[in-house]
C-alpha atoms as a PDB file:
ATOM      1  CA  UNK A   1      13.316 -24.382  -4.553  1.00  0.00           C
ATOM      2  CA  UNK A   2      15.186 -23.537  -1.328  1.00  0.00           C
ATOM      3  CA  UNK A   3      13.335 -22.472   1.829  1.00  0.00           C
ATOM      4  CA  UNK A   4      14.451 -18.405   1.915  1.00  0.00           C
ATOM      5  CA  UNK A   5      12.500 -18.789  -2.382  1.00  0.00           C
ATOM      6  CA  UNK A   6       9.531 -20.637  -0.835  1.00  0.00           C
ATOM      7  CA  UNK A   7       9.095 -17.860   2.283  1.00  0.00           C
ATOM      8  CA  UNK A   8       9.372 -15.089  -0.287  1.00  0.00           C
ATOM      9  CA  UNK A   9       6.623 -16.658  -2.633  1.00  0.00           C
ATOM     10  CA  UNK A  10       4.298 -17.043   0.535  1.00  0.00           C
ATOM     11  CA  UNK A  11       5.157 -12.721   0.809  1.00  0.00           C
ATOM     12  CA  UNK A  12       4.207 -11.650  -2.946  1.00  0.00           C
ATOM     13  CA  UNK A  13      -0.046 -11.363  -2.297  1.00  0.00           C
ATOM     14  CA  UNK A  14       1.066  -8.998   0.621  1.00  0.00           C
ATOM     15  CA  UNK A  15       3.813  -7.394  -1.018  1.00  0.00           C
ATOM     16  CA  UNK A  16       1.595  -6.667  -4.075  1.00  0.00           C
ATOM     17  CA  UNK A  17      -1.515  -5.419  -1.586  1.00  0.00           C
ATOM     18  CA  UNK A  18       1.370  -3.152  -0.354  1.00  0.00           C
ATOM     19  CA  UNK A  19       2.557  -1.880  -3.516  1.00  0.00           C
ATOM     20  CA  UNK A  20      -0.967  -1.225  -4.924  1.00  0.00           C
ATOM     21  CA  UNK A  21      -2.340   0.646  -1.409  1.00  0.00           C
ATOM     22  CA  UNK A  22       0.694   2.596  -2.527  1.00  0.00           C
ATOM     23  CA  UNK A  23       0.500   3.317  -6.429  1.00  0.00           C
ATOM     24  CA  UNK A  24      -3.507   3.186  -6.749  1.00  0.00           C
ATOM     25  CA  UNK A  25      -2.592   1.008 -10.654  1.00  0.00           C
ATOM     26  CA  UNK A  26      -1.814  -2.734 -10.815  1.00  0.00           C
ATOM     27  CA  UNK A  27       0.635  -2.401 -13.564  1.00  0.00           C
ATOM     28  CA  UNK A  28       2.567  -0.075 -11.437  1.00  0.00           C
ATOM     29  CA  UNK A  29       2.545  -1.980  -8.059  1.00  0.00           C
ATOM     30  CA  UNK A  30       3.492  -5.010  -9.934  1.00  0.00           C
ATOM     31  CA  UNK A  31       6.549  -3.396 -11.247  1.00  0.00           C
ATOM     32  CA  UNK A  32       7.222  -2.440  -7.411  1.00  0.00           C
ATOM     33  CA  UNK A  33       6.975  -6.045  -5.995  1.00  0.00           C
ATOM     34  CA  UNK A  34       8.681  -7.059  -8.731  1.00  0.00           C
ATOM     35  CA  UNK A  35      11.709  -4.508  -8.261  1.00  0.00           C
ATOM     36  CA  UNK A  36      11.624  -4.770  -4.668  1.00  0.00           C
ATOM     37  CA  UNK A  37      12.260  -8.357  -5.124  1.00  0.00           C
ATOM     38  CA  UNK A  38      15.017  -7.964  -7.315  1.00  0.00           C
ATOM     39  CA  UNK A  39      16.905  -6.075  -5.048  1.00  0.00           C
ATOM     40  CA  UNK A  40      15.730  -8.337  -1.815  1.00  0.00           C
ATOM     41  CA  UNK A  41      17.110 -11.401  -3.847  1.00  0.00           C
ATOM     42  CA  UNK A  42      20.481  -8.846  -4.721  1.00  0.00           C
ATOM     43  CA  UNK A  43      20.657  -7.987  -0.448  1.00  0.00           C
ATOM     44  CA  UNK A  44      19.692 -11.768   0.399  1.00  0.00           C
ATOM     45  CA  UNK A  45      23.185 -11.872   2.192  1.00  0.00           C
ATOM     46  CA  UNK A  46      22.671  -8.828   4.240  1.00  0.00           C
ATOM     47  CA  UNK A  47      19.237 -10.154   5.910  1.00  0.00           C
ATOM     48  CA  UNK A  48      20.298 -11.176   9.556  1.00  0.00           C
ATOM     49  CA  UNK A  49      17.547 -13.909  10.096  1.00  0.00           C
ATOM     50  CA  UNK A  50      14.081 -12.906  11.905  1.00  0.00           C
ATOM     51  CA  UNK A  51      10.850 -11.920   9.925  1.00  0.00           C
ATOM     52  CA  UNK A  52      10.830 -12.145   6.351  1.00  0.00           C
ATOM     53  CA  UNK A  53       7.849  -9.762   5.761  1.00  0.00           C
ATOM     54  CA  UNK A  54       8.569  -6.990   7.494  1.00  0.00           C
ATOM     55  CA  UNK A  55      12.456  -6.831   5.834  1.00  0.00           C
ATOM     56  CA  UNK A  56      10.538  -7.292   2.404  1.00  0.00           C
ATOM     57  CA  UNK A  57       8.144  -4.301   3.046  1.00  0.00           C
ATOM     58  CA  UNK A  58      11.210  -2.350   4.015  1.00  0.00           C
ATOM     59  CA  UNK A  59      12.484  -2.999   1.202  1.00  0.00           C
ATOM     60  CA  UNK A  60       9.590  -2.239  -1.107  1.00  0.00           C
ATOM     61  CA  UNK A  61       8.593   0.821   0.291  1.00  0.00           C
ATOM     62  CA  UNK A  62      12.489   1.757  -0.108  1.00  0.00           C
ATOM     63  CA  UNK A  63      11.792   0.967  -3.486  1.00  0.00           C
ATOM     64  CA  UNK A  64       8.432   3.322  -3.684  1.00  0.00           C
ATOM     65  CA  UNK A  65      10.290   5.880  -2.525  1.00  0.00           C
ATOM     66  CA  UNK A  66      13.471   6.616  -4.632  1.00  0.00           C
ATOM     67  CA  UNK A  67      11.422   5.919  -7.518  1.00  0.00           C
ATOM     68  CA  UNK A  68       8.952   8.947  -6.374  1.00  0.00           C
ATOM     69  CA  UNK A  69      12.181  10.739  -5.987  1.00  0.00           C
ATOM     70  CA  UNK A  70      13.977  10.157  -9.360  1.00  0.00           C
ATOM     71  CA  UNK A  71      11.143  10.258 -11.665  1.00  0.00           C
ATOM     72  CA  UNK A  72       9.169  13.503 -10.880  1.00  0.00           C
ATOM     73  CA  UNK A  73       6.983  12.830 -13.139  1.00  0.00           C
ATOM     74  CA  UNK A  74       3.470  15.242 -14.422  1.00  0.00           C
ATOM     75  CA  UNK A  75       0.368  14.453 -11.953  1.00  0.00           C
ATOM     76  CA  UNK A  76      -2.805  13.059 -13.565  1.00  0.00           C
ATOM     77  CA  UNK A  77      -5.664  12.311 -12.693  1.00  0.00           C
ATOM     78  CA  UNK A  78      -6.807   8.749 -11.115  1.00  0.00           C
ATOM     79  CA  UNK A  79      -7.073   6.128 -13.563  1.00  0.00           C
ATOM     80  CA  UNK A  80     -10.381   5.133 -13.529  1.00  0.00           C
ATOM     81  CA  UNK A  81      -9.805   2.252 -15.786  1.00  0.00           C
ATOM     82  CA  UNK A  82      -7.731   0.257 -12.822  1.00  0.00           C
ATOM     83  CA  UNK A  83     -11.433  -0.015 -10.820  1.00  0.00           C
ATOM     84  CA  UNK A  84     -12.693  -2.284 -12.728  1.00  0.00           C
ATOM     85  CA  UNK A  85     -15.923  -1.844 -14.754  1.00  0.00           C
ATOM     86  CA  UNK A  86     -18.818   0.243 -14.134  1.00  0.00           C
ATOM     87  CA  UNK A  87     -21.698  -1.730 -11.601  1.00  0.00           C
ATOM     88  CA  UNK A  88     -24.408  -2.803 -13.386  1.00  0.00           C
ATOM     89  CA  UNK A  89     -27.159  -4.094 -11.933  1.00  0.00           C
ATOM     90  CA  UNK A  90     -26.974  -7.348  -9.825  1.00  0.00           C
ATOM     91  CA  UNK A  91     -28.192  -9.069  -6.708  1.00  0.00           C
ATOM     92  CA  UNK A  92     -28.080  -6.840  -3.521  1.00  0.00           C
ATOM     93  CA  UNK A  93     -24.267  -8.558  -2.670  1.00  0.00           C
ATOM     94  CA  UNK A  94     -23.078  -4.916  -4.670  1.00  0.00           C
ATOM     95  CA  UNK A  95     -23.763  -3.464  -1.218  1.00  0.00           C
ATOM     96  CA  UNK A  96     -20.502  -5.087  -0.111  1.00  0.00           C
ATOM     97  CA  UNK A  97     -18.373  -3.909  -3.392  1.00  0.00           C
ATOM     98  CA  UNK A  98     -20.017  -0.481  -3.028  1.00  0.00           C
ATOM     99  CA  UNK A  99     -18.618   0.091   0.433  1.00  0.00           C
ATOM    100  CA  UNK A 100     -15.364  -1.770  -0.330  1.00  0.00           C
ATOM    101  CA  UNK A 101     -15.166   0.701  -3.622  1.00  0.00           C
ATOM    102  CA  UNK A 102     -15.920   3.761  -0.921  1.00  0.00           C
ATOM    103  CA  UNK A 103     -13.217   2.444   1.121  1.00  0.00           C
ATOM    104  CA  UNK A 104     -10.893   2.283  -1.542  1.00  0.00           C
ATOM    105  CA  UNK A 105     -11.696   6.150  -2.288  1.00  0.00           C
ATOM    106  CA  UNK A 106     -11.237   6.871   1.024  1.00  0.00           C
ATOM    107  CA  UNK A 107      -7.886   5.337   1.272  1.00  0.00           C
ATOM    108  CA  UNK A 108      -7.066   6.735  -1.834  1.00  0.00           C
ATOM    109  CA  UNK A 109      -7.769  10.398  -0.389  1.00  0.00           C
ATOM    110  CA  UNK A 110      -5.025   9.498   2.937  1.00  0.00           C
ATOM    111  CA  UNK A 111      -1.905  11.408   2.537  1.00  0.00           C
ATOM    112  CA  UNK A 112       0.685   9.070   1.248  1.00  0.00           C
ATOM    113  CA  UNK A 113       2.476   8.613   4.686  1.00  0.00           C
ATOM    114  CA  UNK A 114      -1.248   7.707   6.301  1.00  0.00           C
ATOM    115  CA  UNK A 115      -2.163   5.552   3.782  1.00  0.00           C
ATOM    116  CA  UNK A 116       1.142   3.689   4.224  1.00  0.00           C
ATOM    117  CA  UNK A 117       0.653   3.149   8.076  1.00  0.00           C
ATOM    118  CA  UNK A 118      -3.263   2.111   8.068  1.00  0.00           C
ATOM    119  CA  UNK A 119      -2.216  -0.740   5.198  1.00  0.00           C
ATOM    120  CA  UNK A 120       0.501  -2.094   7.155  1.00  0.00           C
ATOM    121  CA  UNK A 121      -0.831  -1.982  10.640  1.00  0.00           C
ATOM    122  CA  UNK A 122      -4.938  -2.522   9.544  1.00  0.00           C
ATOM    123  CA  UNK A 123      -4.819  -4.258   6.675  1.00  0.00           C
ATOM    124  CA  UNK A 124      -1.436  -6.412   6.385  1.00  0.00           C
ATOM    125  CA  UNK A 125      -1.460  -7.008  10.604  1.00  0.00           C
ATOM    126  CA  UNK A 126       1.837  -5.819  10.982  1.00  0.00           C
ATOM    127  CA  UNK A 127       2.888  -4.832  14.668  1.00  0.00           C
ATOM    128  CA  UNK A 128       3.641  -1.174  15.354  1.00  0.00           C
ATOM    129  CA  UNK A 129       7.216  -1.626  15.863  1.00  0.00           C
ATOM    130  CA  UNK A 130       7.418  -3.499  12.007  1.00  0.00           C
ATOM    131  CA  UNK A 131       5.888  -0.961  10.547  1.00  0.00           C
ATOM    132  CA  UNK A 132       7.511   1.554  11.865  1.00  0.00           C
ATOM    133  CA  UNK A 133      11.053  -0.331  11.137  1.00  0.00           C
ATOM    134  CA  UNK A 134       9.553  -0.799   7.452  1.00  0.00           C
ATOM    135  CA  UNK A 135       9.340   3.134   7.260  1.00  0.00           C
ATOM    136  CA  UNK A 136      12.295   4.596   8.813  1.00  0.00           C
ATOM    137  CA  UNK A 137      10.069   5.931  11.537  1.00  0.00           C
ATOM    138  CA  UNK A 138      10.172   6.170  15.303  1.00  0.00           C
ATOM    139  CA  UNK A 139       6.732   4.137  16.631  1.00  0.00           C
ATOM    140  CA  UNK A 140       4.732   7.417  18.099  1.00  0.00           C
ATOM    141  CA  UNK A 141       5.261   8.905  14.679  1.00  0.00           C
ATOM    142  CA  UNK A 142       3.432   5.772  13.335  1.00  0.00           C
ATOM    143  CA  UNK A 143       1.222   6.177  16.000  1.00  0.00           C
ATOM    144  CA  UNK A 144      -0.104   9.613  15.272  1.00  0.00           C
ATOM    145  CA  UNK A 145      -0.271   8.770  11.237  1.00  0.00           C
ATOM    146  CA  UNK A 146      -2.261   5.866  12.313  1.00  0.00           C
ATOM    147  CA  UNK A 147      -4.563   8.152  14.555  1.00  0.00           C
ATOM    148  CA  UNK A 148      -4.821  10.537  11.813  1.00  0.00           C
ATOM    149  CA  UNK A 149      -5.381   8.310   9.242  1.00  0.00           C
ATOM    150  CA  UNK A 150      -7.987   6.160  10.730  1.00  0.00           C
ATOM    151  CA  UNK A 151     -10.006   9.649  11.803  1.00  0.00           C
ATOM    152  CA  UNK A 152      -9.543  10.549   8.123  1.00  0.00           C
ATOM    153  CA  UNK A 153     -11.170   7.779   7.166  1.00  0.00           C
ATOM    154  CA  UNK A 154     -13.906   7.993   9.562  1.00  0.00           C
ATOM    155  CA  UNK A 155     -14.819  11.408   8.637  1.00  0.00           C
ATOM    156  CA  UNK A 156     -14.754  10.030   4.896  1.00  0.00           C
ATOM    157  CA  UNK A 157     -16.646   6.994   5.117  1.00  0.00           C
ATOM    158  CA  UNK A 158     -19.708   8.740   7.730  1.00  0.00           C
ATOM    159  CA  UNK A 159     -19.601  11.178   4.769  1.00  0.00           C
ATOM    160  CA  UNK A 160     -18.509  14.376   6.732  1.00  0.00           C
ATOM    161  CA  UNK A 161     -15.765  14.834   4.633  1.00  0.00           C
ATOM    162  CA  UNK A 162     -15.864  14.698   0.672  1.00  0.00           C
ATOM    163  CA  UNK A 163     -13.616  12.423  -0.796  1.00  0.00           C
ATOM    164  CA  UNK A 164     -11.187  13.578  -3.663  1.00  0.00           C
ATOM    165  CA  UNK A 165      -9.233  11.522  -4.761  1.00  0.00           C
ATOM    166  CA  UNK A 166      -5.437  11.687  -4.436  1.00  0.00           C
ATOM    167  CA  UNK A 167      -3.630  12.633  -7.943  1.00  0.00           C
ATOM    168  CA  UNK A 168      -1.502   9.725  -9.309  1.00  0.00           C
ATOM    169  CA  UNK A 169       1.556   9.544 -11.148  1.00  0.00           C
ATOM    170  CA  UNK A 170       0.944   7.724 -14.765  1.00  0.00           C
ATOM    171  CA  UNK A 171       3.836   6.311 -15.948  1.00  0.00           C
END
């Protein structure tokens, strides 16, 4: 295994964090890492050195997005199936999974462009200036989706806001 395979295996858990932030189904976001990686393998000779992750994410959300554009595809409702079973009762650690399964609502109810930002920069650690290379956008635009997004989610998580979630695209 050469050293540009090993650096893109160490990528795939945050690539496919990425991809599923994105898609909201596992199936889905693993057909997104898995495509972006195809075509990062393809462009391997057009990668000028520096960062691995943040040319990978590029490329994935790249990836997200001409997909969204070619298939057009009827909106459904959330899958319910891809959260994992019902909670039954256990010992009071389902405090933790009950506010990690509100967050995950309340992500789920960002617009798509503020969901995007508050992964990469929150949750992945990526520096303004990545993510807003990743996305094709100039930094104070990532700056005000991030502002946005992260008072969304405070509204959502105190509860002053309902959450809905976001429709999502079933294959």
């Amino acid at each position: 295994m050469d050293d540009l395979e090993w650096q893109v295996e160490r990528e795939v858990p945050h690539l496919r964090r990425f991809a599923y932030a994105l898609t909201g189904r596992r199936e889905e976001a693993d057909d997104l890492v898995q495509d972006a990686l195809e075509r990062a393998w393809r462009k391997r000779h057009l990668r000028r050195g520096g960062v691995l992750r943040p040319w990978l994410f590029k490329i994935l959300y790249r990836v997200f997005l001409n997909g969204r554009r070619k298939k057009k595809m009827p909106v459904v409702e959330w899958d319910e199936g891809d959260m994992g079973a019902p909670h039954q009762a256990v010992p009071p650690a389902q405090d933790m999974r009950l506010r990690m399964d509100d967050m995950g609502r309340a992500l789920d109810a960002l617009p798509e462009e503020q969901r995007a930002v508050v992964v990469l920069v929150a949750l992945e650690g990526v520096s303004y200036d990545q993510a807003a290379q990743m996305l094709g956008i100039p930094v104070n635009t990532l700056r005000s989706r991030l502002f946005r997004g992260r008072e969304k989610l405070r509204e959502l998580m105190d509860g002053t806001e309902e959450m809905k979630p976001r429709l999502r695209r079933v294959k």
